[in-house]
Protein backbone atom coordinates (compact mmCIF):
# COMPACT_ATOMS: atom_id res chain seq x y z
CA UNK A 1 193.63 75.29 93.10
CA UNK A 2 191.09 76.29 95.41
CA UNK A 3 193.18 79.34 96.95
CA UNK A 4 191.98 81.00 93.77
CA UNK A 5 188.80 82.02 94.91
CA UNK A 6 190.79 84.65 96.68
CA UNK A 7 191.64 85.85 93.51
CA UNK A 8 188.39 85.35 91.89
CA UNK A 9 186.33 88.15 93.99
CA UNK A 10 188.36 90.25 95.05
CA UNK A 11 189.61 90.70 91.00
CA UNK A 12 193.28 90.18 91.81
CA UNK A 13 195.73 87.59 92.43
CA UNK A 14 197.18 87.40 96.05
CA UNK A 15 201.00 88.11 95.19
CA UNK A 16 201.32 91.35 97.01
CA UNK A 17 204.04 90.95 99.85
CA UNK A 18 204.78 94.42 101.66
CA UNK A 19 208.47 94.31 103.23
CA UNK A 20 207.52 96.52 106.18
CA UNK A 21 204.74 93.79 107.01
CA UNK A 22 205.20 92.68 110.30
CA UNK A 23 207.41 89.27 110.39
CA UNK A 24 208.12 88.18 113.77
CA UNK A 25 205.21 86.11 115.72
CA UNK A 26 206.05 87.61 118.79
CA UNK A 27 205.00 91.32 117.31
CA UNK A 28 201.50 89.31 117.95
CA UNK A 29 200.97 91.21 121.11
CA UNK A 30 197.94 90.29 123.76
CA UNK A 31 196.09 93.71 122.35
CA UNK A 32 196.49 92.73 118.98
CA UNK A 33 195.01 89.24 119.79
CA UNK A 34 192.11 90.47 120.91
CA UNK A 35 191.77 93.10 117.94
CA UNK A 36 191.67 90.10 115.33
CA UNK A 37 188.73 88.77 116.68
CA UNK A 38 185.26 90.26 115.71
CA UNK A 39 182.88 90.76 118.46
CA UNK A 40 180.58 88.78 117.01
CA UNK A 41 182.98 85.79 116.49
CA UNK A 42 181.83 83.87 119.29
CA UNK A 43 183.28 80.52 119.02
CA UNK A 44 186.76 82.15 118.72
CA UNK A 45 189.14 82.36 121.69
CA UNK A 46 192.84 83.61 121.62
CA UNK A 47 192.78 84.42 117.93
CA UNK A 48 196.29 84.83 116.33
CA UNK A 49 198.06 85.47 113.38
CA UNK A 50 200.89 82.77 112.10
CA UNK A 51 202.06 84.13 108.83
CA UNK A 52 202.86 88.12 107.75
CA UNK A 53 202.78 88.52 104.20
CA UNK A 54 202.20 86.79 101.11
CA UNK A 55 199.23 84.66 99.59
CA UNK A 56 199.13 81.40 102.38
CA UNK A 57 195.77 79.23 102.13
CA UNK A 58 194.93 75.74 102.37
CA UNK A 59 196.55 75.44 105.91
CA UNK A 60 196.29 71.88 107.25
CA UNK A 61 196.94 70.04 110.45
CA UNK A 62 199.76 67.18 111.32
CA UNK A 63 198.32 63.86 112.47
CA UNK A 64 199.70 65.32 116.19
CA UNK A 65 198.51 68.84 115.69
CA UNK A 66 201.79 70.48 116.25
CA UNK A 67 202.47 71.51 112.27
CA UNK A 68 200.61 73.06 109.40
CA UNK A 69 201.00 72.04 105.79
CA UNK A 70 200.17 74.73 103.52
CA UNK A 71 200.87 76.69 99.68
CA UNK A 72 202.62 80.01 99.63
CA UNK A 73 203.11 82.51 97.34
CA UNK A 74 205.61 85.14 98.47
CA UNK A 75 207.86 87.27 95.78
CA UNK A 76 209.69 88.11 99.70
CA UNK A 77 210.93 84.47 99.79
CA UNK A 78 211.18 84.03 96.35
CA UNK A 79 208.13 82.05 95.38
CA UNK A 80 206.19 83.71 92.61
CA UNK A 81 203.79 80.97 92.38
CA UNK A 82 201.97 78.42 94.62
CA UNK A 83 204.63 76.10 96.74
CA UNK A 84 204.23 73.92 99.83
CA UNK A 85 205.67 74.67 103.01
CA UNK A 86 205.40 73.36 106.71
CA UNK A 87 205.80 75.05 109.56
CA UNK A 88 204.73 74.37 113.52
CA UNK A 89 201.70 75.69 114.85
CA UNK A 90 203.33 78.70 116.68
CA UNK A 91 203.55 80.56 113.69
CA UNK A 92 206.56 81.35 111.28
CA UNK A 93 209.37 83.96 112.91
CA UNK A 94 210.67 85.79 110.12
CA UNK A 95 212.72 82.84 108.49
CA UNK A 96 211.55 81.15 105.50
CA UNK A 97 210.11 78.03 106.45
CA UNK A 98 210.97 74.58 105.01
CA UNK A 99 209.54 74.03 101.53
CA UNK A 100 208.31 70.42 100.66
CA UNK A 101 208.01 70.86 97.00
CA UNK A 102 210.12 71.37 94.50
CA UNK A 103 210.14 75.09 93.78
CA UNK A 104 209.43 74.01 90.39
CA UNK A 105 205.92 73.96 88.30
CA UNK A 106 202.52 74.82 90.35
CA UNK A 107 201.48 72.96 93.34
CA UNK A 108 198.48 72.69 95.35
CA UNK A 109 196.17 70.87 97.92
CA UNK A 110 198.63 69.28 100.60
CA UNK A 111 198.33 67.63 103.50
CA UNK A 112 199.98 65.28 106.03
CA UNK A 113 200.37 61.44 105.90
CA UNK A 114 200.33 59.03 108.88
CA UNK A 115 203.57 59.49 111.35
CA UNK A 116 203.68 63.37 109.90
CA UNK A 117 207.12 62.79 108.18
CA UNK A 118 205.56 62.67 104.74
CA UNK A 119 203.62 65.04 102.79
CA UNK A 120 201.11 64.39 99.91
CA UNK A 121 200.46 67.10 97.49
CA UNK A 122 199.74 67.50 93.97
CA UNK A 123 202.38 69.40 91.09
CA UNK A 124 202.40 69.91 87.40
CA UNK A 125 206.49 70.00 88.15
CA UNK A 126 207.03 67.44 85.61
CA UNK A 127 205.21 69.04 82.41
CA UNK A 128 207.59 72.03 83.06
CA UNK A 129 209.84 74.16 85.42
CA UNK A 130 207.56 77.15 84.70
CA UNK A 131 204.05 77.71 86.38
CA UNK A 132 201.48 76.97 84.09
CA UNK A 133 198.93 79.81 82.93
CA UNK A 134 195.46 80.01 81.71
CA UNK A 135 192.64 82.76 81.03
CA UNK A 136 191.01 84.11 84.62
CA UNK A 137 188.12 84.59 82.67
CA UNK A 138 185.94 84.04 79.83
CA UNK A 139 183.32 85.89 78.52
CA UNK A 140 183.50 87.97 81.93
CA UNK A 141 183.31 85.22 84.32
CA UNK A 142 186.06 83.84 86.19
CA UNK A 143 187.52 80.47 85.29
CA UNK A 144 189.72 78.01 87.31
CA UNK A 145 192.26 76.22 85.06
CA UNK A 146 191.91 72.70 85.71
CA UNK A 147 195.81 71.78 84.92
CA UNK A 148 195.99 68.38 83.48
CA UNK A 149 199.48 68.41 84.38
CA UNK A 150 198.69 68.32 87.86
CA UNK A 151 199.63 64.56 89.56
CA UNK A 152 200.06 63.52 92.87
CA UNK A 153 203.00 62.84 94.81
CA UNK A 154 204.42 61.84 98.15
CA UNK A 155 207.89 63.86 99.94
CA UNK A 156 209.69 63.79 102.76
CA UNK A 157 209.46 67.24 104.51
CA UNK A 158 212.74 67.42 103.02
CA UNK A 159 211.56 68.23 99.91
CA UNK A 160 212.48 64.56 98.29
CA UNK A 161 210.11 62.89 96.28
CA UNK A 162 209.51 59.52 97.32
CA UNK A 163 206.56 58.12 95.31
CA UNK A 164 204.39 59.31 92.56
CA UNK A 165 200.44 58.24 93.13
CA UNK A 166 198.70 59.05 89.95
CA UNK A 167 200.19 58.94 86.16
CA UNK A 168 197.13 58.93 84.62
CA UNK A 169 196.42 61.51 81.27
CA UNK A 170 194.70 64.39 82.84
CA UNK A 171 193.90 66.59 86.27
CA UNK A 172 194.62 64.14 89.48
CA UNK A 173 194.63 67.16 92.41
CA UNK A 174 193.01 68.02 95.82
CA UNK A 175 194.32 65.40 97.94
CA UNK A 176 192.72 64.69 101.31
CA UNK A 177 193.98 61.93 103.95
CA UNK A 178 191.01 60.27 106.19
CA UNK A 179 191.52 60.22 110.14
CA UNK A 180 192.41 56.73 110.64
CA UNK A 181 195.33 57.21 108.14
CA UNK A 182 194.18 54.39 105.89
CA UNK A 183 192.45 55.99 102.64
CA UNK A 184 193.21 59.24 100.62
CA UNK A 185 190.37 61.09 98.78
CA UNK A 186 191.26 63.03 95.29
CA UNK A 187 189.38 64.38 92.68
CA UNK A 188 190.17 63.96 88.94
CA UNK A 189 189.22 63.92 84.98
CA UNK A 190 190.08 60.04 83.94
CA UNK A 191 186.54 59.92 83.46
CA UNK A 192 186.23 63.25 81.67
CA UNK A 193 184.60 64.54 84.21
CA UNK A 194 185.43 66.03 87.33
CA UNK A 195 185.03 63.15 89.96
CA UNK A 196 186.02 62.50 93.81
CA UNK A 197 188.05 58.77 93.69
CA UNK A 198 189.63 57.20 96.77
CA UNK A 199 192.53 54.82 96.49
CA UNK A 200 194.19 53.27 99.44
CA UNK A 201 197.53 55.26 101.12
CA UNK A 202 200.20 53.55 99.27
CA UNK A 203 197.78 54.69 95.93
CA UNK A 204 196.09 50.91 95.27
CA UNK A 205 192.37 50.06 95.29
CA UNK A 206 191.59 53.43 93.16
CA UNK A 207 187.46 53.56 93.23
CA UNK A 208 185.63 56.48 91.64
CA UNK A 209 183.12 58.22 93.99
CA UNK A 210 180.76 60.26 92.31
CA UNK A 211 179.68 59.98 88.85
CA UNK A 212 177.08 63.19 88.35
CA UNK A 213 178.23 65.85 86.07
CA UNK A 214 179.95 68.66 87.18
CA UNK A 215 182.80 69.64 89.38
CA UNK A 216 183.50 67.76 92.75
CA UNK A 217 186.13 68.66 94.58
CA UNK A 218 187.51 69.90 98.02
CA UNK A 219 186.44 66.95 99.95
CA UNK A 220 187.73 65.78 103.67
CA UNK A 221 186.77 63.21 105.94
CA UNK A 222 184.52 62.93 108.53
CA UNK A 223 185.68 62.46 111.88
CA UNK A 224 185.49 58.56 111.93
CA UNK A 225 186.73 58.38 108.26
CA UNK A 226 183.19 57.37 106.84
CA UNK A 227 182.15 59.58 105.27
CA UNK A 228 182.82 62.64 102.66
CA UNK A 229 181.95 65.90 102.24
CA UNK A 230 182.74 68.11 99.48
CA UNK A 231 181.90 70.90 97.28
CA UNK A 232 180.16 70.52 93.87
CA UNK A 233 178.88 72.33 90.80
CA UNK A 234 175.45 70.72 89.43
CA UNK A 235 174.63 72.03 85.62
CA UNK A 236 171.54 71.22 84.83
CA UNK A 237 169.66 73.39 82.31
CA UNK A 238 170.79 73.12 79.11
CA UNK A 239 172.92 76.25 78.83
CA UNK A 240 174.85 75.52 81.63
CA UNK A 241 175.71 72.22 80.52
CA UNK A 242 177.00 73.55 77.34
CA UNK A 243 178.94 76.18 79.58
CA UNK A 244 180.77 73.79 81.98
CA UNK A 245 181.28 70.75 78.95
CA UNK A 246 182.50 73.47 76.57
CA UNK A 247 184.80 75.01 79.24
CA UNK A 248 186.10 71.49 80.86
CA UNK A 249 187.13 70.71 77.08
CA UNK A 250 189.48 73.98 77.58
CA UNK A 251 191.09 73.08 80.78
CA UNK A 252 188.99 75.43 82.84
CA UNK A 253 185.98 75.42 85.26
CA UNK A 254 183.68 78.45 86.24
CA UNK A 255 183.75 77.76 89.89
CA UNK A 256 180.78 80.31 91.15
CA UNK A 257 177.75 77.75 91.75
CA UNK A 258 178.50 75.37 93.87
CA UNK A 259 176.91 73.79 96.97
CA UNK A 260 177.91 71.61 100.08
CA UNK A 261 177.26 67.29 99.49
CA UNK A 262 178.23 64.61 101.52
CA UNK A 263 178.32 61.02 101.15
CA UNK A 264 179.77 57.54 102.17
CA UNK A 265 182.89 56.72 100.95
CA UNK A 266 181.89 54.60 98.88
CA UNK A 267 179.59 56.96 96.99
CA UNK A 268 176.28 56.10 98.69
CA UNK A 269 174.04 57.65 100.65
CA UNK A 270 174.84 60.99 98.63
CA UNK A 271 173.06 63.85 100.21
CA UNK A 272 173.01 67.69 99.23
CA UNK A 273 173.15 69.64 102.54
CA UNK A 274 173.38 73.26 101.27
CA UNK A 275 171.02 75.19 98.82
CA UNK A 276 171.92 78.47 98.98
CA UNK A 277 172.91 79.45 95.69
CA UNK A 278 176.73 81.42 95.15
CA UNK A 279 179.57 79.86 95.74
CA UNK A 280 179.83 77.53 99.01
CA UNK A 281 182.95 75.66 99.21
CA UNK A 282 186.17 74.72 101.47
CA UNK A 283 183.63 72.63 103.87
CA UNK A 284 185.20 70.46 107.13
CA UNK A 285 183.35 68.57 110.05
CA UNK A 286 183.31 69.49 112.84
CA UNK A 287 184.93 67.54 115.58
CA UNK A 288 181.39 66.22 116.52
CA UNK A 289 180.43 64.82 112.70
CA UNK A 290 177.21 66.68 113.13
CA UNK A 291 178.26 69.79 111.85
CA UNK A 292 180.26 71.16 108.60
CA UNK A 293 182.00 74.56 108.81
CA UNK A 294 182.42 75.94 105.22
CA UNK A 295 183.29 79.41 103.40
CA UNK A 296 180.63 81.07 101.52
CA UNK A 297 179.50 84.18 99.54
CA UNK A 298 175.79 83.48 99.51
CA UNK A 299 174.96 86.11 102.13
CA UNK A 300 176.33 89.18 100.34
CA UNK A 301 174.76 90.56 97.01
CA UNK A 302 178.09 91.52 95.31
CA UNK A 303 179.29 87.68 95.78
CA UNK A 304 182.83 89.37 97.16
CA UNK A 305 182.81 88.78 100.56
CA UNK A 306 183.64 85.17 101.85
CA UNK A 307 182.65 84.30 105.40
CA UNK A 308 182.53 81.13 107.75
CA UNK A 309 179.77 79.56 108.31
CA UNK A 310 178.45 76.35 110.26
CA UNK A 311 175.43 73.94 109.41
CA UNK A 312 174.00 70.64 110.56
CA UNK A 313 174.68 67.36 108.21
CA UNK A 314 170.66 67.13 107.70
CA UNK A 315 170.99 71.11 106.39
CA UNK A 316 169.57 73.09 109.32
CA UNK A 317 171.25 74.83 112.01
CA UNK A 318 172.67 77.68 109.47
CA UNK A 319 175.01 79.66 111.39
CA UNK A 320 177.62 82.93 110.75
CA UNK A 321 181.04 82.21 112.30
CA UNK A 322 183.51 84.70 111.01
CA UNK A 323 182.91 88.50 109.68
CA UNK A 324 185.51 89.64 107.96
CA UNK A 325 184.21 92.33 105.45
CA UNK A 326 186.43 90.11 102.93
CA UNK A 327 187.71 87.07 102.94
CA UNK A 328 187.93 83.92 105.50
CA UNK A 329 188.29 80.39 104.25
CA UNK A 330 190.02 76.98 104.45
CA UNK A 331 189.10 75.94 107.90
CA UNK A 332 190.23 72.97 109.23
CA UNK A 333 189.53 71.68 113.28
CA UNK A 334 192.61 70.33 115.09
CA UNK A 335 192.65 66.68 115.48
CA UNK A 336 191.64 66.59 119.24
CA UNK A 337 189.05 69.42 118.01
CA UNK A 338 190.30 72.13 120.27
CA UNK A 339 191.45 74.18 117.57
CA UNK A 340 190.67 75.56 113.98
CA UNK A 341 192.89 77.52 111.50
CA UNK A 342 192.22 79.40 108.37
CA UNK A 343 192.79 82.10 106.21
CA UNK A 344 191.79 85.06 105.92
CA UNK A 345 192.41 88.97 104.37
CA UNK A 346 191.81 90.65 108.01
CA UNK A 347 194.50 92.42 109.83
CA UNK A 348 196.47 93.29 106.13
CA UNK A 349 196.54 97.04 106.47
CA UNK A 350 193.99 96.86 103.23
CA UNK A 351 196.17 95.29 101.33
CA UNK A 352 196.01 91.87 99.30
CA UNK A 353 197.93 89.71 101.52
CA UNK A 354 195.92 86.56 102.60
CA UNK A 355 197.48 85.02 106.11
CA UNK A 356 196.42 82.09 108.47
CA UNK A 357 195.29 82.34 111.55
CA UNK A 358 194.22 80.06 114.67
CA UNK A 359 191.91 80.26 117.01
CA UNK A 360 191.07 77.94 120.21
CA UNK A 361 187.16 76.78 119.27
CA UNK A 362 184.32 76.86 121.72
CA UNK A 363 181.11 75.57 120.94
């Protein structure tokens, strides 16, 4: 689901795979290294590129830090829409890597469980064999379908299903699994709303989160698993109420407003950290808890280019960290924090290919 931002500003979906790409890790050379890094990218060191071709986002640590969890689209390996792969941290070689899910349906928002043998990830495989499809826009803005199809489920990295965690009517997607391996955040409609819930790792002890309307969604753990952070819309006016009620009733969200909130787990302490207007999503902590890195649009006037950027918990401390001309997003730090990976449209030849990349991280 949230991949499709890619989609949304630069006005096309991310399906594009050239077959003359580069495809072998090793083509990664020292030179090129250094060319993927921006001067003014400070904090990276060592940048490099781990997939060639294809729409990849949403790339997520193992528990260890040795593999990535990730969707793909790639009409070269015969995915035509969103499926989840692994693959370690050195970067895919030219071979198809191992797909978790089913090749069946959409997927979406994965990411490791404790002991890194099992994946959790959400899939509408179940309401059909076919990828769902929706309108990309309505009335001239762009729309995210919010599939109620979509449930969550735990595999093997095998690609076996081993147990289904949601079976409730409606969207249960976007997945996250806290630190200390014991709670998993998600976001979902059984309200009729679009709410964060957590529910313990074997999917008990489901508690709903927020209860404000609008859309929240995208949210990780902090460092010591205590608290959230996430992105969310926040209608107000009258108009935009209408707008977002009217187009929830249709499956769909308009995902362009949204700012940066974290809370407790439990729901308290709720506390909006960016107000920058645009779209600011895909936030993480930082390996300190002090800091969120998150992608954003708010900086440009067209709303089409998507950079990094870092800010304090309290909401000061703005800072650029990637500059891309556009489109970087889905960070995520390493678990020992000496890492971060993400994707990004740089290094494509111009084309529409979105890859991962990781760079060691220096404050």
């Amino acid at each position: 689901m949230k991949n499709l931002f890619v989609a949304a500003f630069l006005g096309t979906l991310l399906f594009a795979c050239n077959s003359e790409t580069k495809t072998e890790a090793e083509n990664t050379t020292e030179e090129t290294v250094d060319s993927l890094r921006y001067d003014q990218e400070s904090h990276f060191k060592n940048l490099k590129q781990l997939t060639f071709g294809g729409d990849n986002a949403e790339a997520y640590f193992s528990f260890s830090g040795n593999e990535l969890v990730l969707q793909v689209t790639n009409p070269a390996w015969g995915i035509e829409c969103d499926q989840i792969f692994t693959f370690p941290t050195s970067g895919i070689t030219g071979e198809r890597p191992a797909m978790v899910s089913t090749g069946k349906g959409r997927t979406t928002c994965s990411y490791f469980m404790p002991g890194d043998s099992t994946i959790v990830y959400a899939s509408t495989h179940l309401a059909a064999d076919t990828c769902p499809s929706s309108p990309r826009s309505v009335n001239g803005k762009y729309v995210w379908g919010i599939y109620d199809s979509y449930d969550i489920f735990i595999a093997d990295k095998k690609g076996n299903i081993l147990k289904q965690l949601t079976d409730n009517p409606g969207y249960d997607a976007e997945a996250t699994v806290s630190p200390d391996g014991t709670k998993i955040v998600f976001t979902s409609t059984r309200s009729g709303d679009l709410e964060l819930y957590t529910m313990d790792i074997d999917g008990s002890n489901v508690k709903q989160v927020t209860d404000k309307l609008g859309y929240d969604g995208g949210a990780f753990f902090s460092p010591d698993s205590k608290r959230l952070v996430f992105r969310a819309s926040r209608p107000t006016d009258k108009e935009d109420v209408k707008t977002y009620t009217d187009l929830l009733k249709q499956g769909l969200v308009q995902p362009t407003n949204m700012e940066i909130y974290t809370c407790n787990v439990d729901g308290s302490d709720m506390k909006e950290v960016t107000n920058l207007g645009g779209a600011n999503w895909a936030p993480f902590y930082h390996p300190s808890g002090n800091k969120i890195i998150f992608s954003t649009n708010h900086h440009t006037e067209s709303g089409r280019q998507f950079n990094l950027f870092s800010i304090n918990t309290d909401g000061t401390g703005l800072e650029q960290i990637t500059y891309d001309n556009v489109f970087d997003a889905f960070p995520m730090f390493s678990p020992d924090g000496k890492y971060l990976v993400f994707s990004s449209n740089r290094n494509n030849g111009g084309g529409r290919d979105t890859n991962v990349f990781l760079a060691e991280w220096e404050d």
